[in-house]
Structure formats: structure tokens, C-alpha cells
PDB file of N, CA and C in Angstrom:
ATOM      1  N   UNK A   1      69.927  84.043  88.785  1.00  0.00           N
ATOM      2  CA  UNK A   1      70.647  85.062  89.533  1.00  0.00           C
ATOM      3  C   UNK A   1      71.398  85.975  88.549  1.00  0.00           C
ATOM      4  N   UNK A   2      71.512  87.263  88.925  1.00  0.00           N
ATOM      5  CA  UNK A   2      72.233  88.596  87.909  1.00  0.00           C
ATOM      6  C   UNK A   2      73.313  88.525  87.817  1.00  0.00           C
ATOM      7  N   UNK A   3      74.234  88.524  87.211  1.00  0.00           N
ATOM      8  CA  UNK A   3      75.546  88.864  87.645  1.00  0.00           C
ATOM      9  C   UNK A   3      75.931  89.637  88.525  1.00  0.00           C
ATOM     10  N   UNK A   4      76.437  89.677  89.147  1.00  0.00           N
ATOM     11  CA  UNK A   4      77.476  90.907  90.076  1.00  0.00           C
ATOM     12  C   UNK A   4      78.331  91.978  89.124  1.00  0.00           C
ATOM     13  N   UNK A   5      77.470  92.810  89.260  1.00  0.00           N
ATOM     14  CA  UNK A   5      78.560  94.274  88.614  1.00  0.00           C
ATOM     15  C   UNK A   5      79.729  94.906  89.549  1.00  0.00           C
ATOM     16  N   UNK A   6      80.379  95.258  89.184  1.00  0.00           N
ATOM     17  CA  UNK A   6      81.721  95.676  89.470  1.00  0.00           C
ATOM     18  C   UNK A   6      81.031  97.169  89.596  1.00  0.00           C
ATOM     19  N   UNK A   7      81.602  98.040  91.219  1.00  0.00           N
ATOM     20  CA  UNK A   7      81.473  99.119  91.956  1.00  0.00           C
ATOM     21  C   UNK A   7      82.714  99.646  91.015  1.00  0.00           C
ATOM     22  N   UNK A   8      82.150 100.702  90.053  1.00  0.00           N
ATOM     23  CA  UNK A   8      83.153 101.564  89.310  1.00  0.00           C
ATOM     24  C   UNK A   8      84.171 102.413  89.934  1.00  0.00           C
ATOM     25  N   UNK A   9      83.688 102.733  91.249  1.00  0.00           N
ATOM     26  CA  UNK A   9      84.639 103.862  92.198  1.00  0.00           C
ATOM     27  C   UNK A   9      85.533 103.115  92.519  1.00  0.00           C
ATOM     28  N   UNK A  10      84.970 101.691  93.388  1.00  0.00           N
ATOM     29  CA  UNK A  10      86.118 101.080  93.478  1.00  0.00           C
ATOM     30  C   UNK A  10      87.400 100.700  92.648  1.00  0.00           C
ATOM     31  N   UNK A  11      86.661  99.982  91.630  1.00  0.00           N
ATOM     32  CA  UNK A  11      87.705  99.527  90.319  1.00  0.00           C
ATOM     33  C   UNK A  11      88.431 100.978  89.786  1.00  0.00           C
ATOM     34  N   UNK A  12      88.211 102.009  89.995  1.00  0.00           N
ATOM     35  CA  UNK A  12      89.229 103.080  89.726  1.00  0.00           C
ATOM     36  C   UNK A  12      90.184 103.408  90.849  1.00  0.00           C
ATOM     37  N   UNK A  13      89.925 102.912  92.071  1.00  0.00           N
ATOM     38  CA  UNK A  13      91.079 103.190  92.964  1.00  0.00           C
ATOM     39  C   UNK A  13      91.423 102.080  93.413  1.00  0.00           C
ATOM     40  N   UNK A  14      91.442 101.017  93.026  1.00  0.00           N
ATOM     41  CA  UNK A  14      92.060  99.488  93.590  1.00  0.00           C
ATOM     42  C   UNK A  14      92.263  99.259  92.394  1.00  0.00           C
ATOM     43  N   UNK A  15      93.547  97.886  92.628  1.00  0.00           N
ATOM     44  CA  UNK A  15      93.833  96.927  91.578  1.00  0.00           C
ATOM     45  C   UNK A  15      94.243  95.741  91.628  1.00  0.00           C
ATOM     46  N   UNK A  16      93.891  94.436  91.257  1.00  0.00           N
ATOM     47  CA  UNK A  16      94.441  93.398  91.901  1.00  0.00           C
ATOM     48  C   UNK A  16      95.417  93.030  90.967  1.00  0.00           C
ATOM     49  N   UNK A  17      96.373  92.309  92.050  1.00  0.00           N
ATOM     50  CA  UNK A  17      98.082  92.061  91.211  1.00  0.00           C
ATOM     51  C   UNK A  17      97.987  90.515  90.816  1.00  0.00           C
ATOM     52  N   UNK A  18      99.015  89.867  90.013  1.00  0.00           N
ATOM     53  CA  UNK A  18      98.706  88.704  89.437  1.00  0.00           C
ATOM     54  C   UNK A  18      98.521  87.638  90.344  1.00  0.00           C
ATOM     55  N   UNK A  19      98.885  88.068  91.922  1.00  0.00           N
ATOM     56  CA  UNK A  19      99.076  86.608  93.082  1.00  0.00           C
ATOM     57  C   UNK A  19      97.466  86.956  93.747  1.00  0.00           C
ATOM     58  N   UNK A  20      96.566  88.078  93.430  1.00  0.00           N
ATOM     59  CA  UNK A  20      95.249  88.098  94.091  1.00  0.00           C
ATOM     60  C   UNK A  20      95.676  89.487  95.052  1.00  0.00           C
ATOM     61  N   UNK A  21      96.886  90.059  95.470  1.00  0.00           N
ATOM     62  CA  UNK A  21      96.658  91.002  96.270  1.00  0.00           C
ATOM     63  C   UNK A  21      96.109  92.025  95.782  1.00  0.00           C
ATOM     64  N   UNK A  22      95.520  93.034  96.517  1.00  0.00           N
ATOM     65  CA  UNK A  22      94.853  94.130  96.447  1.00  0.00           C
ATOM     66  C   UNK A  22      95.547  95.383  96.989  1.00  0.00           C
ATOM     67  N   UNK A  23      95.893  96.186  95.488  1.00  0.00           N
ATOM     68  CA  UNK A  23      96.882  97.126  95.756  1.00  0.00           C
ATOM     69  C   UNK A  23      96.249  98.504  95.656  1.00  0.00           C
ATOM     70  N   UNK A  24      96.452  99.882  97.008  1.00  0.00           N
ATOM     71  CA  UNK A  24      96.078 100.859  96.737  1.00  0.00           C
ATOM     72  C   UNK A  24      96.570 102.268  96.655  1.00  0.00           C
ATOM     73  N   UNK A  25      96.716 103.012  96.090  1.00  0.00           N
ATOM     74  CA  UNK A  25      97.430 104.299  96.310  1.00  0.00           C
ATOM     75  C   UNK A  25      97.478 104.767  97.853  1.00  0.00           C
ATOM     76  N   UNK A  26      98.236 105.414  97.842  1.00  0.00           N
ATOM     77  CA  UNK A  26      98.606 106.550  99.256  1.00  0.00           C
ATOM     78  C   UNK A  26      97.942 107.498  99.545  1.00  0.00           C
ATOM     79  N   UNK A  27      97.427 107.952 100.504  1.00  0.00           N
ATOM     80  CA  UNK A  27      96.812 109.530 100.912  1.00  0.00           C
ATOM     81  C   UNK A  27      97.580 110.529 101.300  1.00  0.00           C
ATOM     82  N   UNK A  28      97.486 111.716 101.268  1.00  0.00           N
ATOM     83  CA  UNK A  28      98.461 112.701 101.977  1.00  0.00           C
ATOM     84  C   UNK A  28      99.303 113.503 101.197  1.00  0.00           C
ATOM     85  N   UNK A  29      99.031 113.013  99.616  1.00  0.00           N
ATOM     86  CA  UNK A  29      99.814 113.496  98.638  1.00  0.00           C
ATOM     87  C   UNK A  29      99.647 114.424  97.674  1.00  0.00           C
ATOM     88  N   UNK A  30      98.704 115.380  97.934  1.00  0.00           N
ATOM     89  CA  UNK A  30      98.078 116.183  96.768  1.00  0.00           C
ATOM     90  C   UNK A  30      98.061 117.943  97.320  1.00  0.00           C
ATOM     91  N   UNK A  31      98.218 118.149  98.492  1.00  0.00           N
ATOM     92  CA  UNK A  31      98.658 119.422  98.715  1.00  0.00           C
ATOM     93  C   UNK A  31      99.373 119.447  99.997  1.00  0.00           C
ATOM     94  N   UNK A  32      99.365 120.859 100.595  1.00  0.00           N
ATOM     95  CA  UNK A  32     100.739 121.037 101.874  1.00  0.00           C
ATOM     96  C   UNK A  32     101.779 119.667 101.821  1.00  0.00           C
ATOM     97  N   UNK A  33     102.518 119.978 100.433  1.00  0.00           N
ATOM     98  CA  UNK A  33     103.288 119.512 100.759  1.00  0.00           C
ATOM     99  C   UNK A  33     104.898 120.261 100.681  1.00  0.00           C
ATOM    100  N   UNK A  34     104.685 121.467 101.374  1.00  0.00           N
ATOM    101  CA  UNK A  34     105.889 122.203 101.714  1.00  0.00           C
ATOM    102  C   UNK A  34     106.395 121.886 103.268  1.00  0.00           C
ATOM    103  N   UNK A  35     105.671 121.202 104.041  1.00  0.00           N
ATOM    104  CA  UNK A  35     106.647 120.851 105.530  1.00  0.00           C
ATOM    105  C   UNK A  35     106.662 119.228 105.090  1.00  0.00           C
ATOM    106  N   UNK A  36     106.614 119.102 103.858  1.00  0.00           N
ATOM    107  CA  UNK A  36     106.707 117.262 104.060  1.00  0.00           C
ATOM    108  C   UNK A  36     108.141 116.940 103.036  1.00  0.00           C
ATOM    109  N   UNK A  37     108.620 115.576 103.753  1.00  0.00           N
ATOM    110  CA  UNK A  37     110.007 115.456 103.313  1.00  0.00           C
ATOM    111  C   UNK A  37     109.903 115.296 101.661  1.00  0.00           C
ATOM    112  N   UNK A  38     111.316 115.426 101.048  1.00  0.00           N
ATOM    113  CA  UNK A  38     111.162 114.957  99.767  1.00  0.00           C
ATOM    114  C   UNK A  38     111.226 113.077 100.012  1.00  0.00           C
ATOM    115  N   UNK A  39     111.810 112.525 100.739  1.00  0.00           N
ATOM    116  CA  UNK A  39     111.542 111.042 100.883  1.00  0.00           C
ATOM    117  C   UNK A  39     110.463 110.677 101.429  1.00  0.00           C
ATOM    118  N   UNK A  40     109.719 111.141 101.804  1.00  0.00           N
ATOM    119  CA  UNK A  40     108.085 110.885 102.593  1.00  0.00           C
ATOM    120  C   UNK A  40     107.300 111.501 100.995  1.00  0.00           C
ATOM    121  N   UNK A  41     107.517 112.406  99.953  1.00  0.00           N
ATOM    122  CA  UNK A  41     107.079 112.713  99.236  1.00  0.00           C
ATOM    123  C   UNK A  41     106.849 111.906  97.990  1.00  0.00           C
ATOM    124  N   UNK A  42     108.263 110.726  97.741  1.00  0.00           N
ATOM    125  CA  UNK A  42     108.422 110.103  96.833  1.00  0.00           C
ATOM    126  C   UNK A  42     108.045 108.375  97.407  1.00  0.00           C
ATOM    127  N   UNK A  43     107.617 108.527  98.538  1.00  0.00           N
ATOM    128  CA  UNK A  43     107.086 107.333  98.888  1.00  0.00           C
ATOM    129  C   UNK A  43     105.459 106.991  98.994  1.00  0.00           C
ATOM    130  N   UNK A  44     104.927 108.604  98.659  1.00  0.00           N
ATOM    131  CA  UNK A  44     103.982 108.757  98.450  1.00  0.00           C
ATOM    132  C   UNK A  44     103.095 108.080  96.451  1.00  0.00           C
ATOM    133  N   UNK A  45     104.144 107.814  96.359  1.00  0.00           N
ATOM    134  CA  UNK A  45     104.200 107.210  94.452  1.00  0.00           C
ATOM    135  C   UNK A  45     103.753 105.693  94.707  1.00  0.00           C
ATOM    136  N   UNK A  46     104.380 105.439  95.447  1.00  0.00           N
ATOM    137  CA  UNK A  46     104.320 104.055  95.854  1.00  0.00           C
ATOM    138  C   UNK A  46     102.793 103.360  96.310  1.00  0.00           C
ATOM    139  N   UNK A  47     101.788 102.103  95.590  1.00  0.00           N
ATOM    140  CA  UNK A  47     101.240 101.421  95.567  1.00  0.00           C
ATOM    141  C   UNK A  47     101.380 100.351  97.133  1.00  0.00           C
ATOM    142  N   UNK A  48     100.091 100.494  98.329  1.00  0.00           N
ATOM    143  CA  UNK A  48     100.641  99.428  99.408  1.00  0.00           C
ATOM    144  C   UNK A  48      99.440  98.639  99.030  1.00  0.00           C
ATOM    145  N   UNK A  49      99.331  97.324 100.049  1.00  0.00           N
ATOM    146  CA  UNK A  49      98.620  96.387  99.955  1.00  0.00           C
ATOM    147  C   UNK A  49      96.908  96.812 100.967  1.00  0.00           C
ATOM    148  N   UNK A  50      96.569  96.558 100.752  1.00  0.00           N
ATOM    149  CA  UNK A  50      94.624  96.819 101.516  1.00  0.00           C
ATOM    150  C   UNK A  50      94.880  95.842 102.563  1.00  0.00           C
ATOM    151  N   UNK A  51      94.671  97.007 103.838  1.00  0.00           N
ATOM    152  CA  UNK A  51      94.433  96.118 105.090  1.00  0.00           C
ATOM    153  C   UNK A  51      93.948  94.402 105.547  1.00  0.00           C
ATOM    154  N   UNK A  52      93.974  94.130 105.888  1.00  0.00           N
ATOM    155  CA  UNK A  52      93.217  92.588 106.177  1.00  0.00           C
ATOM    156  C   UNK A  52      91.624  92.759 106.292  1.00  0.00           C
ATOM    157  N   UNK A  53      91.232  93.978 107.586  1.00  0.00           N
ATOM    158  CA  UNK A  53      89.843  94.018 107.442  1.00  0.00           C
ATOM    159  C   UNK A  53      89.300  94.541 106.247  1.00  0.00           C
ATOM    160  N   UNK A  54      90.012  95.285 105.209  1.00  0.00           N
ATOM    161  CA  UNK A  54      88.536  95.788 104.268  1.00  0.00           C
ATOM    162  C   UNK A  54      88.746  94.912 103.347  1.00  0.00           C
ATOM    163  N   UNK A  55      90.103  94.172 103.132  1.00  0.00           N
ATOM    164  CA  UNK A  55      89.751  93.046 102.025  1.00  0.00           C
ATOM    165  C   UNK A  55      88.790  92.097 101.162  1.00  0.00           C
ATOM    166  N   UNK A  56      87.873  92.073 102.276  1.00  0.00           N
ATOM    167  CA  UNK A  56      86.581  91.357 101.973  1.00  0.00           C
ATOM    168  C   UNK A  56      85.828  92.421 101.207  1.00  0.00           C
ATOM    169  N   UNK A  57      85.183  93.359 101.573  1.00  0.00           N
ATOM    170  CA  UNK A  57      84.720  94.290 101.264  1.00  0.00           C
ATOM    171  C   UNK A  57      84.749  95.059  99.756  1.00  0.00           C
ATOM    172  N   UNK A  58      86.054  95.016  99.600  1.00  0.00           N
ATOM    173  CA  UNK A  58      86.812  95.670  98.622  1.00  0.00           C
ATOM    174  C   UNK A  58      86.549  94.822  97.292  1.00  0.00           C
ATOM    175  N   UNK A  59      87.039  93.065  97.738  1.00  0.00           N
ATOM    176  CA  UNK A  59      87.118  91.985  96.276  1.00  0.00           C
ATOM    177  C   UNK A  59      85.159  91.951  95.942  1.00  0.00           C
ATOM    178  N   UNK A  60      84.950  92.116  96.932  1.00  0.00           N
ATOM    179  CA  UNK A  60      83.536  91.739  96.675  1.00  0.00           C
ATOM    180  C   UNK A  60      82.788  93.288  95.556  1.00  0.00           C
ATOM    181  N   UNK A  61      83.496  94.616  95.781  1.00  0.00           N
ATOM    182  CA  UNK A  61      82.932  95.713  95.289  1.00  0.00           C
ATOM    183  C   UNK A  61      83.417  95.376  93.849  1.00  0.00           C
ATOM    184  N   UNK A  62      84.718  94.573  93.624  1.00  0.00           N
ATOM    185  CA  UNK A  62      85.471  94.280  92.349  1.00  0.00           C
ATOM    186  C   UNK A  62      84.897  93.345  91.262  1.00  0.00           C
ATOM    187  N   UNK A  63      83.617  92.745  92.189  1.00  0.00           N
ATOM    188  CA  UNK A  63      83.121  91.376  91.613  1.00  0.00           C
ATOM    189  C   UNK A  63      83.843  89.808  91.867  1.00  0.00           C
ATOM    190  N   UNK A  64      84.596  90.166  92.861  1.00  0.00           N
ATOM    191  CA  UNK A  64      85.724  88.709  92.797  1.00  0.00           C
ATOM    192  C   UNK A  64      84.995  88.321  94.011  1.00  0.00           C
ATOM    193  N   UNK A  65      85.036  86.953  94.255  1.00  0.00           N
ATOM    194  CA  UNK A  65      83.514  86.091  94.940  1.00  0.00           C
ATOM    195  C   UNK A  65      82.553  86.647  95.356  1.00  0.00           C
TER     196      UNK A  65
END
């Protein structure tokens, strides 16, 4: 059997943290952002965790099981 290669798109926009979670940037942050708050703006910096359903999906594009 081949190894499993790692989905490059993925591995540039995911990252897994040292406990196994799967951390991803924010959307919404790259233009019109003149009606958006400066605290909705700077929370946009901020790294959240990957839903429950695409989790599977995601470790598997990473090569992890």
C-alpha cells in the first residue's frame, strides 16, 4: 500500500495543535470592511476550532488516519 500524501491546500489552511485539535482561520476578513466593527475586525485574527462534521474529512486530507 502507498503512503497517503498530504492535500497541500489543505495543509496550508489548517493546522493541528499539540492536543490533536484542528485549528482554522476566519472568513469575512479581507475586504468591506468599512461597516464592520473594529472588535468584530480584530476577532477576525483569531484561529477557531473545525466543526465536528468536517473533522473527519479534513485529518484525513492532512494524512492523520
Amino acid at each position: 500500500m502507498p503512503k497517503m500524501k498530504t492535500h497541500r491546500g489543505t495543509a496550508k489552511r489548517f493546522r493541528v495543535t499539540g492536543s490533536g485539535k484542528i485549528m482554522r482561520g476566519k472568513g469575512y476578513k479581507s475586504h468591506i470592511l468599512s461597516k464592520k466593527s473594529p472588535k468584530r475586525k480584530r476577532n477576525f485574527r483569531k484561529e477557531t476550532q473545525v466543526a465536528a462534521s468536517d473533522r473527519r474529512v479534513i485529518a484525513r486530507n492532512l494524512g492523520r488516519r
